[in-house]
PDB file of N, CA and C in Angstrom:
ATOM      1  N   UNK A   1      92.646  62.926 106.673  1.00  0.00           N
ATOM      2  CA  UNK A   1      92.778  63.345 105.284  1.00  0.00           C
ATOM      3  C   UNK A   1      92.162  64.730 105.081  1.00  0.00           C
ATOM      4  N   UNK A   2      91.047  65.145 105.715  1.00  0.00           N
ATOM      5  CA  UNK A   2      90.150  66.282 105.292  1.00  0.00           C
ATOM      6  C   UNK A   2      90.987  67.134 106.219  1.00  0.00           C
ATOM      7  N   UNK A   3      91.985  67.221 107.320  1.00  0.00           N
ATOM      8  CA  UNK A   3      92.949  68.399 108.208  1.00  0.00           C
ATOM      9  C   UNK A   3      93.829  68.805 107.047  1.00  0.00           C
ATOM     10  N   UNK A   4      94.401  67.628 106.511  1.00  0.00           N
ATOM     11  CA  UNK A   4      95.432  67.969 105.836  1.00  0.00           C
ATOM     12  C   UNK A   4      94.858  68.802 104.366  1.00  0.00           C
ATOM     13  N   UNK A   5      93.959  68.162 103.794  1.00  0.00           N
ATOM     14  CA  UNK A   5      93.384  69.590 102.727  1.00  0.00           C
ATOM     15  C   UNK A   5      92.993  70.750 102.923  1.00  0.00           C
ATOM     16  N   UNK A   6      92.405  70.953 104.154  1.00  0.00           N
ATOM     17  CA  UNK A   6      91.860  71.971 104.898  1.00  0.00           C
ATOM     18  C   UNK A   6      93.315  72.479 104.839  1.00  0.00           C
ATOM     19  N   UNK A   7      94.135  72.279 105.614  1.00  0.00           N
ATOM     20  CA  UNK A   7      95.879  72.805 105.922  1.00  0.00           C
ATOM     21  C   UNK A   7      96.715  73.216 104.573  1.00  0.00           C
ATOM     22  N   UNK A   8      96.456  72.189 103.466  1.00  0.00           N
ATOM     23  CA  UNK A   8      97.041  72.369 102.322  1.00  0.00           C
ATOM     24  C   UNK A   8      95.906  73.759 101.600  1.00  0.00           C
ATOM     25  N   UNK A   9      94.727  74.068 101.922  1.00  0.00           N
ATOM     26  CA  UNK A   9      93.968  74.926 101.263  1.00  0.00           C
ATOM     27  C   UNK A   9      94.107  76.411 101.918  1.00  0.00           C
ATOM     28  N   UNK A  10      94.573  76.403 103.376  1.00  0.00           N
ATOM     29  CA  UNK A  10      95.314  77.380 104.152  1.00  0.00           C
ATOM     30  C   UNK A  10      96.677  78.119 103.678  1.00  0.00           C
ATOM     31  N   UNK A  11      97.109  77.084 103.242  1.00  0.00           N
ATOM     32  CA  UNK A  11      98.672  77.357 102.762  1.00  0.00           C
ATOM     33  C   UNK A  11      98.294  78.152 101.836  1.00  0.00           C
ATOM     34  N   UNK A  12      97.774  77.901 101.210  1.00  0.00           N
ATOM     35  CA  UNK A  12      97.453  78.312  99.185  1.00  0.00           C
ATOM     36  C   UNK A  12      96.917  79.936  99.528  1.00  0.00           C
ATOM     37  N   UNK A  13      95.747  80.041 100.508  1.00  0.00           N
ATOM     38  CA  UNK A  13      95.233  81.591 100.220  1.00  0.00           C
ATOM     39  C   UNK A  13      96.085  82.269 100.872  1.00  0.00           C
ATOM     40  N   UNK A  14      96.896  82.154 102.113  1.00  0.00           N
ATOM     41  CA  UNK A  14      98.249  82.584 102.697  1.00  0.00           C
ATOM     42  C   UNK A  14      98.971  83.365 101.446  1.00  0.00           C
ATOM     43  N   UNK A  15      99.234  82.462 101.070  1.00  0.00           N
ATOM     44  CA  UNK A  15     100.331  82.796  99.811  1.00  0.00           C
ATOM     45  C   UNK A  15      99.832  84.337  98.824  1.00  0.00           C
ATOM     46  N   UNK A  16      98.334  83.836  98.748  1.00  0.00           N
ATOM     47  CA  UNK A  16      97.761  84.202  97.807  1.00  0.00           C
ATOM     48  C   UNK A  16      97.911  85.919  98.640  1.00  0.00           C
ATOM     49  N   UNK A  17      97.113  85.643  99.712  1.00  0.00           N
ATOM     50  CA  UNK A  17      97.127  86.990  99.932  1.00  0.00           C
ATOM     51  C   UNK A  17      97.958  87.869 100.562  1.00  0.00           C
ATOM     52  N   UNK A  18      99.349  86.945 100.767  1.00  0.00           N
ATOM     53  CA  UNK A  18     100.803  87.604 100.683  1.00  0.00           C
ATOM     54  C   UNK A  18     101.027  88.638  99.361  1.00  0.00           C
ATOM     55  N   UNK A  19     100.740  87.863  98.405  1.00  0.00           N
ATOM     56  CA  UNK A  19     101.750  88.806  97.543  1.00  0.00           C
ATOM     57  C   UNK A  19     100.560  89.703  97.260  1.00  0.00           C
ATOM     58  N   UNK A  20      99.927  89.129  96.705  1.00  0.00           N
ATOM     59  CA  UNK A  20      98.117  90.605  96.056  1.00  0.00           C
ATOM     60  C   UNK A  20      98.569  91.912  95.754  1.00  0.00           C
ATOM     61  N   UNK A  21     100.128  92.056  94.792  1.00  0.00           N
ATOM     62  CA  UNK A  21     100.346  92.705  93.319  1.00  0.00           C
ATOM     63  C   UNK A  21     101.016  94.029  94.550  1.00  0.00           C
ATOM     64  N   UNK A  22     101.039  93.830  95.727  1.00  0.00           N
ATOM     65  CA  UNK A  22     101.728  94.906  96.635  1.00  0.00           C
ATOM     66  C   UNK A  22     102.776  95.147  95.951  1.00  0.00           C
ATOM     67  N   UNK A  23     103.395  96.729  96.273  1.00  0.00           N
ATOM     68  CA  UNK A  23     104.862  97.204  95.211  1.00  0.00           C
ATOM     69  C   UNK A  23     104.972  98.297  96.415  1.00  0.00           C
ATOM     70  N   UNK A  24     106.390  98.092  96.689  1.00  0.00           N
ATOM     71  CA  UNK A  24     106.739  99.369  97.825  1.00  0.00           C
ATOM     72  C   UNK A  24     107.888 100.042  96.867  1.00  0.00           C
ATOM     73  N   UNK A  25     107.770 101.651  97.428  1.00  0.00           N
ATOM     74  CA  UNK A  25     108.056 102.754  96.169  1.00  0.00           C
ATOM     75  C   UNK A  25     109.208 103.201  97.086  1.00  0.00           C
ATOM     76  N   UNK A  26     110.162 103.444  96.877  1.00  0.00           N
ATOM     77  CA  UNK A  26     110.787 104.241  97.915  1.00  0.00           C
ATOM     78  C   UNK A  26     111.660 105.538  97.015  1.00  0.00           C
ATOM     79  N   UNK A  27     112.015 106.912  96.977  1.00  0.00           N
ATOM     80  CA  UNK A  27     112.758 107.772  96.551  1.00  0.00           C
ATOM     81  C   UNK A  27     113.962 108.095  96.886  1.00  0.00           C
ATOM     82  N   UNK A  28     114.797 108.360  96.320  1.00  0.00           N
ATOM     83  CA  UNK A  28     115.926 109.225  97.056  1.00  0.00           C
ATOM     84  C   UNK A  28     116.003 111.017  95.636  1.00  0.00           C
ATOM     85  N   UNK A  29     115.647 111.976  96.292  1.00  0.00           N
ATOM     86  CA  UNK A  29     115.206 112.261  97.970  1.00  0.00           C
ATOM     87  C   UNK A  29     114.044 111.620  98.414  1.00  0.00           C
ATOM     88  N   UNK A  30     113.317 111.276  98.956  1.00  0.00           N
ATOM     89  CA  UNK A  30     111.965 111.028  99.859  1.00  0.00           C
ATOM     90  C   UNK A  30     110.960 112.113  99.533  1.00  0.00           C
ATOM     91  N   UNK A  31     109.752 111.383  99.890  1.00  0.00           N
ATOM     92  CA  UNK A  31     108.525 112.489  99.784  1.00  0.00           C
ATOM     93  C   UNK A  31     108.046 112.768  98.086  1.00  0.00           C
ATOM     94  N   UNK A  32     108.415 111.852  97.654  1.00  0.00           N
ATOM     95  CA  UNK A  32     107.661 112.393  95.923  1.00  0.00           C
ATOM     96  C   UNK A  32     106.793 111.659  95.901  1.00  0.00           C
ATOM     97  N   UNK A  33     105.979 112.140  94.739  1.00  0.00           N
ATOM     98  CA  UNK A  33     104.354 111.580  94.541  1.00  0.00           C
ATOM     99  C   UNK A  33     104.325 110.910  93.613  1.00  0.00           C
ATOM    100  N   UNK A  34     103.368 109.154  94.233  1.00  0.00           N
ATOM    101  CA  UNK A  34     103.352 108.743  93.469  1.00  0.00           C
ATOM    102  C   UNK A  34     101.970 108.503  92.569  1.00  0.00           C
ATOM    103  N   UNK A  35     102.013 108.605  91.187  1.00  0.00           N
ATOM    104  CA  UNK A  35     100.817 108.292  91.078  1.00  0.00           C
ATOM    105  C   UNK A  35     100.693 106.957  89.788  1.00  0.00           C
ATOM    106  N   UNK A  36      99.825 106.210  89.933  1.00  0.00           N
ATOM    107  CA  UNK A  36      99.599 104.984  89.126  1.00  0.00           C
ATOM    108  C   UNK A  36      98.768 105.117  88.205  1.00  0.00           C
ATOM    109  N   UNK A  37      99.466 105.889  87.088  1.00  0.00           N
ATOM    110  CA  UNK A  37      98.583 106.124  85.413  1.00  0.00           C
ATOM    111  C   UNK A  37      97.428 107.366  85.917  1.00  0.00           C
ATOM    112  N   UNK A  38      98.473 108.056  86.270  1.00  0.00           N
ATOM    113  CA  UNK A  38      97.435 109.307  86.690  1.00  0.00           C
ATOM    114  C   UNK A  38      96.134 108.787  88.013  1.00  0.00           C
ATOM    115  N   UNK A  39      95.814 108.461  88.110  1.00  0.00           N
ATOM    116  CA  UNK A  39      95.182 107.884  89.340  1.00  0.00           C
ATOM    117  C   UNK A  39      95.526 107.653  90.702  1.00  0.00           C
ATOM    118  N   UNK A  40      95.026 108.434  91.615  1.00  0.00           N
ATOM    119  CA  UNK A  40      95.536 107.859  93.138  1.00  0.00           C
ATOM    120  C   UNK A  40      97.014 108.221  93.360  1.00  0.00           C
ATOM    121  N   UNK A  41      97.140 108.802  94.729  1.00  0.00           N
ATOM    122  CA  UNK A  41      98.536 109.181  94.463  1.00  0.00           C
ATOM    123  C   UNK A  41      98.989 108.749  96.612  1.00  0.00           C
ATOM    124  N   UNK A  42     100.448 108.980  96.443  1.00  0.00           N
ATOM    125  CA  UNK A  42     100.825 108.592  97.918  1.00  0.00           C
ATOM    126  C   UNK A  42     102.291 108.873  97.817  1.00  0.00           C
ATOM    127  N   UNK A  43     102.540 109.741  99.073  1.00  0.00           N
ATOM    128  CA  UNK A  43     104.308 109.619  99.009  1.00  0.00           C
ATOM    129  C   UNK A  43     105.064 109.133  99.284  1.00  0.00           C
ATOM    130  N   UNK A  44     106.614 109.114  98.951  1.00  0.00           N
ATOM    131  CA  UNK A  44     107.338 108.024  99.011  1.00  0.00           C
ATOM    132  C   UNK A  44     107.909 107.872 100.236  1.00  0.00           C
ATOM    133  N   UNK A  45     108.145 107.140 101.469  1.00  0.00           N
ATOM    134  CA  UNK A  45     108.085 105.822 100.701  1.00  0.00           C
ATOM    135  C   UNK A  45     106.454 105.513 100.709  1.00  0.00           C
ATOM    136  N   UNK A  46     106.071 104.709 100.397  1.00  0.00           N
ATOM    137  CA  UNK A  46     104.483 103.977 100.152  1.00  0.00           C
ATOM    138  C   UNK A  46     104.724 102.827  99.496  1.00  0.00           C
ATOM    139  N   UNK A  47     103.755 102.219  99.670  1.00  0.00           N
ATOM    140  CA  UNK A  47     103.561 100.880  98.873  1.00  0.00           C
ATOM    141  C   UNK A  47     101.715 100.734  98.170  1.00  0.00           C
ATOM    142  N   UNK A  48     102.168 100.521  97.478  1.00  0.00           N
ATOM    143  CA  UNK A  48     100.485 100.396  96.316  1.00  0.00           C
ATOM    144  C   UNK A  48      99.856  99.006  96.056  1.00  0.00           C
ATOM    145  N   UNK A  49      98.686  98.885  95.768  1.00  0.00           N
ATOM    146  CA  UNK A  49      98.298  97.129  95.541  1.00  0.00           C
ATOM    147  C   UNK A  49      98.517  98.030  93.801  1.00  0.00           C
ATOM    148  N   UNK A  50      98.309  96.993  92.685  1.00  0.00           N
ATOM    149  CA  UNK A  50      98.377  96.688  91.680  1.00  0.00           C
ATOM    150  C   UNK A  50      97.151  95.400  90.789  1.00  0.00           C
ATOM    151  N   UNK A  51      96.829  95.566  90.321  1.00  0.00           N
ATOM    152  CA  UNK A  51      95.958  94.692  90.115  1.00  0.00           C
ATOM    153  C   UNK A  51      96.740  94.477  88.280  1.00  0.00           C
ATOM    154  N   UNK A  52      97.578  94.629  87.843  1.00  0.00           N
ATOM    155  CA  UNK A  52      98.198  93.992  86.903  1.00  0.00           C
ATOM    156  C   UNK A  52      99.247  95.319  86.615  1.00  0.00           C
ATOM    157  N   UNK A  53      99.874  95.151  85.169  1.00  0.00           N
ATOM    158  CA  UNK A  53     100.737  95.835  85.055  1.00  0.00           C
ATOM    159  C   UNK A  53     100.604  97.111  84.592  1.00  0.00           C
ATOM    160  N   UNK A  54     101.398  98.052  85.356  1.00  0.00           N
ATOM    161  CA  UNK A  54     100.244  99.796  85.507  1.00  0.00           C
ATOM    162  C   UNK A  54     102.276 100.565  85.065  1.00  0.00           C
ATOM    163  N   UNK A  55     101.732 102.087  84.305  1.00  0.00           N
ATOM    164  CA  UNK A  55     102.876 103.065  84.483  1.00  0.00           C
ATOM    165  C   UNK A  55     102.422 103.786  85.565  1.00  0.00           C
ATOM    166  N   UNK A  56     103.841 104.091  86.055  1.00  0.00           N
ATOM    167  CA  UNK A  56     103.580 105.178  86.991  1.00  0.00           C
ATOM    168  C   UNK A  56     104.317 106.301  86.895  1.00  0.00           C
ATOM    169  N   UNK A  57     104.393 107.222  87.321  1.00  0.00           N
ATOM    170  CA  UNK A  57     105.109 108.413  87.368  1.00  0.00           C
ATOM    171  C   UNK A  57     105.415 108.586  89.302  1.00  0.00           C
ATOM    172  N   UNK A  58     106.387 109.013  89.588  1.00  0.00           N
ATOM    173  CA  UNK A  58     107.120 109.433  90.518  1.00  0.00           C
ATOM    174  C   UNK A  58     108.047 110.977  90.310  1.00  0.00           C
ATOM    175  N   UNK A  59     107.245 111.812  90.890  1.00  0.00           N
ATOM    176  CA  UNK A  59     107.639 112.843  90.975  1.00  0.00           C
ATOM    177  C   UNK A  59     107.930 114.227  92.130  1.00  0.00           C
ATOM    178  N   UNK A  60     109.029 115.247  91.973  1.00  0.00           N
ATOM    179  CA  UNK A  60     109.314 115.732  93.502  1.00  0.00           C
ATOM    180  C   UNK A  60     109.497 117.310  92.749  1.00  0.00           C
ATOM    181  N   UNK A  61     108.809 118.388  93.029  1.00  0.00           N
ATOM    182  CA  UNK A  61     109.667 119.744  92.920  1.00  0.00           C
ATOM    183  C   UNK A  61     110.483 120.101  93.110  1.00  0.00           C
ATOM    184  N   UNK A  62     111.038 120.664  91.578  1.00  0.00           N
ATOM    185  CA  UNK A  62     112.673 120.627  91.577  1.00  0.00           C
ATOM    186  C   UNK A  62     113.287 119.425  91.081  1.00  0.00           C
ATOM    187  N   UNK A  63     112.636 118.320  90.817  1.00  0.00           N
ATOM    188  CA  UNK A  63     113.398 117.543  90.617  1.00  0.00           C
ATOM    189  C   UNK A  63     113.004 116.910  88.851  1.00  0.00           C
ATOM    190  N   UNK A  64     113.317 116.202  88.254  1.00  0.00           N
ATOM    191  CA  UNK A  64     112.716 115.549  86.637  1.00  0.00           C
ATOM    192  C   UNK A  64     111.938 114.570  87.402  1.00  0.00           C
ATOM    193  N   UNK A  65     110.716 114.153  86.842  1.00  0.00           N
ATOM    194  CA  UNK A  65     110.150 113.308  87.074  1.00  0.00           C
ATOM    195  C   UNK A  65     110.311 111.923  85.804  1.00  0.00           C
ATOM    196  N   UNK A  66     109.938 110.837  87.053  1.00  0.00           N
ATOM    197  CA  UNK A  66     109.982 109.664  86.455  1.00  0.00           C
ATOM    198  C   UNK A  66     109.424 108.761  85.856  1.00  0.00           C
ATOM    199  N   UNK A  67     108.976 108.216  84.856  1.00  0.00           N
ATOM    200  CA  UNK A  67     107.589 107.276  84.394  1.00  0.00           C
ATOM    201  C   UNK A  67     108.745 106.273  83.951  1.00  0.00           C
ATOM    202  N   UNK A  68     107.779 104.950  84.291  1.00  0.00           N
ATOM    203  CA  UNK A  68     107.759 103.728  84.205  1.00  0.00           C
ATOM    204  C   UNK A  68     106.724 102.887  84.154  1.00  0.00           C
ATOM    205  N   UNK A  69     107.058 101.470  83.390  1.00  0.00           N
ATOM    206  CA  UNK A  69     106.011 100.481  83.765  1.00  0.00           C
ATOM    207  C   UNK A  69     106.726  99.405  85.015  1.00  0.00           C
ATOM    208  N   UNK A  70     105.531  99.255  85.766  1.00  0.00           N
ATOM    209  CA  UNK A  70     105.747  98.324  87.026  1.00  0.00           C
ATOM    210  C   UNK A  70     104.416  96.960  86.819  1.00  0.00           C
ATOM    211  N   UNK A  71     105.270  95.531  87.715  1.00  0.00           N
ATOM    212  CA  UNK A  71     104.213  94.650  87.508  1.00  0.00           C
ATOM    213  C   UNK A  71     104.036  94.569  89.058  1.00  0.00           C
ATOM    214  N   UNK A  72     102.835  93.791  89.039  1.00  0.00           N
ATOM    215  CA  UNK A  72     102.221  93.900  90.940  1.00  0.00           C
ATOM    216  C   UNK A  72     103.224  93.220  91.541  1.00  0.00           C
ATOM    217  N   UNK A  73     103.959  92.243  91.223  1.00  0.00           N
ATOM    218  CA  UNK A  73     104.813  91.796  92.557  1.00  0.00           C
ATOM    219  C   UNK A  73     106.058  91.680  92.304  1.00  0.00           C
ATOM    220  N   UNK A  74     106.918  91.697  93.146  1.00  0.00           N
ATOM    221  CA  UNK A  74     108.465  92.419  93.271  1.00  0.00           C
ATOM    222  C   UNK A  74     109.144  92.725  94.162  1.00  0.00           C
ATOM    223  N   UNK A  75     109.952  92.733  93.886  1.00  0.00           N
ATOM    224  CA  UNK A  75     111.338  93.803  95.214  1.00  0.00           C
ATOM    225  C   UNK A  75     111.128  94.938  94.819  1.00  0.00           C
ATOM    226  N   UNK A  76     111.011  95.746  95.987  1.00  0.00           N
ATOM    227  CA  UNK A  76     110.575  97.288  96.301  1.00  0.00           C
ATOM    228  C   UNK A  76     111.439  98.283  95.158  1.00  0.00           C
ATOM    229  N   UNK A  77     110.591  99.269  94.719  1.00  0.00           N
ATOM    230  CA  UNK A  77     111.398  99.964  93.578  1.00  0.00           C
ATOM    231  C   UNK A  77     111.668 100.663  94.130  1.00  0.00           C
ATOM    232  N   UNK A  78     113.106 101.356  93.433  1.00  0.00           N
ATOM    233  CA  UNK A  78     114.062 102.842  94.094  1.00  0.00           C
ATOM    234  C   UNK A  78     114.426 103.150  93.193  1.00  0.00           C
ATOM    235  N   UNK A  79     113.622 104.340  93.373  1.00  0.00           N
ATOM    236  CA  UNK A  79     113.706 105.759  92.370  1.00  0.00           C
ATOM    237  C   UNK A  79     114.966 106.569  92.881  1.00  0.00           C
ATOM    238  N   UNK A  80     115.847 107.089  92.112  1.00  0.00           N
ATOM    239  CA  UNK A  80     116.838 108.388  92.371  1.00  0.00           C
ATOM    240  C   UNK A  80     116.047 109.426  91.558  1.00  0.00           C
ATOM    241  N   UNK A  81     116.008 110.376  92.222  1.00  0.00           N
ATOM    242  CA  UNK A  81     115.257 111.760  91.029  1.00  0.00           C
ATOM    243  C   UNK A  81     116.606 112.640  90.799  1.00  0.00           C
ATOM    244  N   UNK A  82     116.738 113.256  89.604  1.00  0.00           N
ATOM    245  CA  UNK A  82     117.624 113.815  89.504  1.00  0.00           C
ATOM    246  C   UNK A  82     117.260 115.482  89.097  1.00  0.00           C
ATOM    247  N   UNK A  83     118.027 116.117  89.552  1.00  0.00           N
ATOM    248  CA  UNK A  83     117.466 117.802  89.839  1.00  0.00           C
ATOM    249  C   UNK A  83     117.016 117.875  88.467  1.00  0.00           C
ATOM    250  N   UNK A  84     116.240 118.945  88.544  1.00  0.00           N
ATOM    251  CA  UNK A  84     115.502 119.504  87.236  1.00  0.00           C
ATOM    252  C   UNK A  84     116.323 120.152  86.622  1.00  0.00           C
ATOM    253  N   UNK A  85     117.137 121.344  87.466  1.00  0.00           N
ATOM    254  CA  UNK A  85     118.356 122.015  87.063  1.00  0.00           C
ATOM    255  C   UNK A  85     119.570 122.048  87.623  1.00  0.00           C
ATOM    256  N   UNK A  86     120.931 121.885  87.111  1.00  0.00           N
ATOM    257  CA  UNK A  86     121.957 121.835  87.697  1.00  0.00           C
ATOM    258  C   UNK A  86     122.326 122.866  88.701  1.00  0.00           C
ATOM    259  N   UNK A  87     122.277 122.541  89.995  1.00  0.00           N
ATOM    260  CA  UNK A  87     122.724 123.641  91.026  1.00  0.00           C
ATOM    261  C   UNK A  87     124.197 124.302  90.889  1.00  0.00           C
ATOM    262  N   UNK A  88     124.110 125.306  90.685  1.00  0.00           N
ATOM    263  CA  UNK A  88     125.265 126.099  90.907  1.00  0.00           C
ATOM    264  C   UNK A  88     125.739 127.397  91.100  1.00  0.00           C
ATOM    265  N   UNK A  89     126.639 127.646  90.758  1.00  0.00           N
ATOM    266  CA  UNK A  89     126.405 129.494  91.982  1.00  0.00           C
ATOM    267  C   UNK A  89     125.849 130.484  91.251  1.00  0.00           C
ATOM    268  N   UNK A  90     124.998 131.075  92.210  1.00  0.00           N
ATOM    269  CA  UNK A  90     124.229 131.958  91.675  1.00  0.00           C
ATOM    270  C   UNK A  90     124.600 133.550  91.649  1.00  0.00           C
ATOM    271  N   UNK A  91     124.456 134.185  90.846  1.00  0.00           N
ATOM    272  CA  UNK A  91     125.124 135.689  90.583  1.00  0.00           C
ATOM    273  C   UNK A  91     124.381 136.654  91.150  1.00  0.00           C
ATOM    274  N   UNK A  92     125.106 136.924  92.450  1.00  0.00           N
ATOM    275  CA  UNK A  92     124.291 137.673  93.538  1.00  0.00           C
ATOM    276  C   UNK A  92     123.680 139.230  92.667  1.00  0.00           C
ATOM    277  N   UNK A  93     124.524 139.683  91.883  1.00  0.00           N
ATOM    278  CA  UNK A  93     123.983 141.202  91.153  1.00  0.00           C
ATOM    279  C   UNK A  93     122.886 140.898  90.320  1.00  0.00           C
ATOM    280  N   UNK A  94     122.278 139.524  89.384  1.00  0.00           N
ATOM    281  CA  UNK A  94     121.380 139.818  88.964  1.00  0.00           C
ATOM    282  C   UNK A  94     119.933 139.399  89.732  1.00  0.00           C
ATOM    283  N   UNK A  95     120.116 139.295  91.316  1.00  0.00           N
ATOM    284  CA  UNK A  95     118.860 139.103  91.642  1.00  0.00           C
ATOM    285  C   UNK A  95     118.327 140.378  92.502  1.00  0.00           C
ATOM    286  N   UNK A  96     117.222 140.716  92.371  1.00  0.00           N
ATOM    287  CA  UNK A  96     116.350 142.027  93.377  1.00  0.00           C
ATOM    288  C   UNK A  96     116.790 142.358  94.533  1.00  0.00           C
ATOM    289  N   UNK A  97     116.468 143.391  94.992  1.00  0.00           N
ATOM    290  CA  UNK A  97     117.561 143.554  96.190  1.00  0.00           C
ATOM    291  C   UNK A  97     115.914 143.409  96.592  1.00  0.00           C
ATOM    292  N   UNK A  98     115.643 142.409  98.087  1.00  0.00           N
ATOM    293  CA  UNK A  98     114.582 141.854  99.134  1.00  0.00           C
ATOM    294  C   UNK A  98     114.223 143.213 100.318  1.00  0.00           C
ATOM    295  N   UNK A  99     113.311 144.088 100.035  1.00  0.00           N
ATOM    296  CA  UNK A  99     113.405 144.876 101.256  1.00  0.00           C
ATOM    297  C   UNK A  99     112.644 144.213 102.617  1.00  0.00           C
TER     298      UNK A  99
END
């Protein structure tokens, strides 16, 4: 009787310290920063612990950045960043001539 509680009390912190509010971040493009309510930062992809429900911002140069609220446990979030400015052709006469 006392294996099997012991075994059933194994199971339980297993679990427990499976999930422990982990959140994996991933970008497209890759490499933006993440940070959790201004605090602590890591690039993408990364994964963060959480200790309850936090905003974050995800952000890349050149690109708009992203804020959201996230809760600690989940299927991995995927960010698309979308350009800051629309790429398009650029007018070779109004830029400096590079010596």
């Amino acid at each position: 009787m006392r294996a099997v509680f012991l075994a059933s009390i194994t199971v339980l912190l297993a679990g427990c310290a499976s999930s422990g509010g982990m959140r994996t971040i991933n970008s497209t493009p890759p490499g933006a920063l993440v940070t959790v309510e201004g605090y602590g930062e890591c690039e993408t992809p990364c994964t963060i612990k959480l200790d309850g429900s936090r905003h974050i911002t995800v952000a890349k140069a050149g690109y708009k950045a992203q804020r959201f609220y996230i809760s600690p446990d989940g299927q991995p979030v995927e960010v698309i960043l979308e350009l800051a400015a629309p790429a398009g052709e650029v007018d070779e006469t109004s830029l400096p001539a590079i010596d």
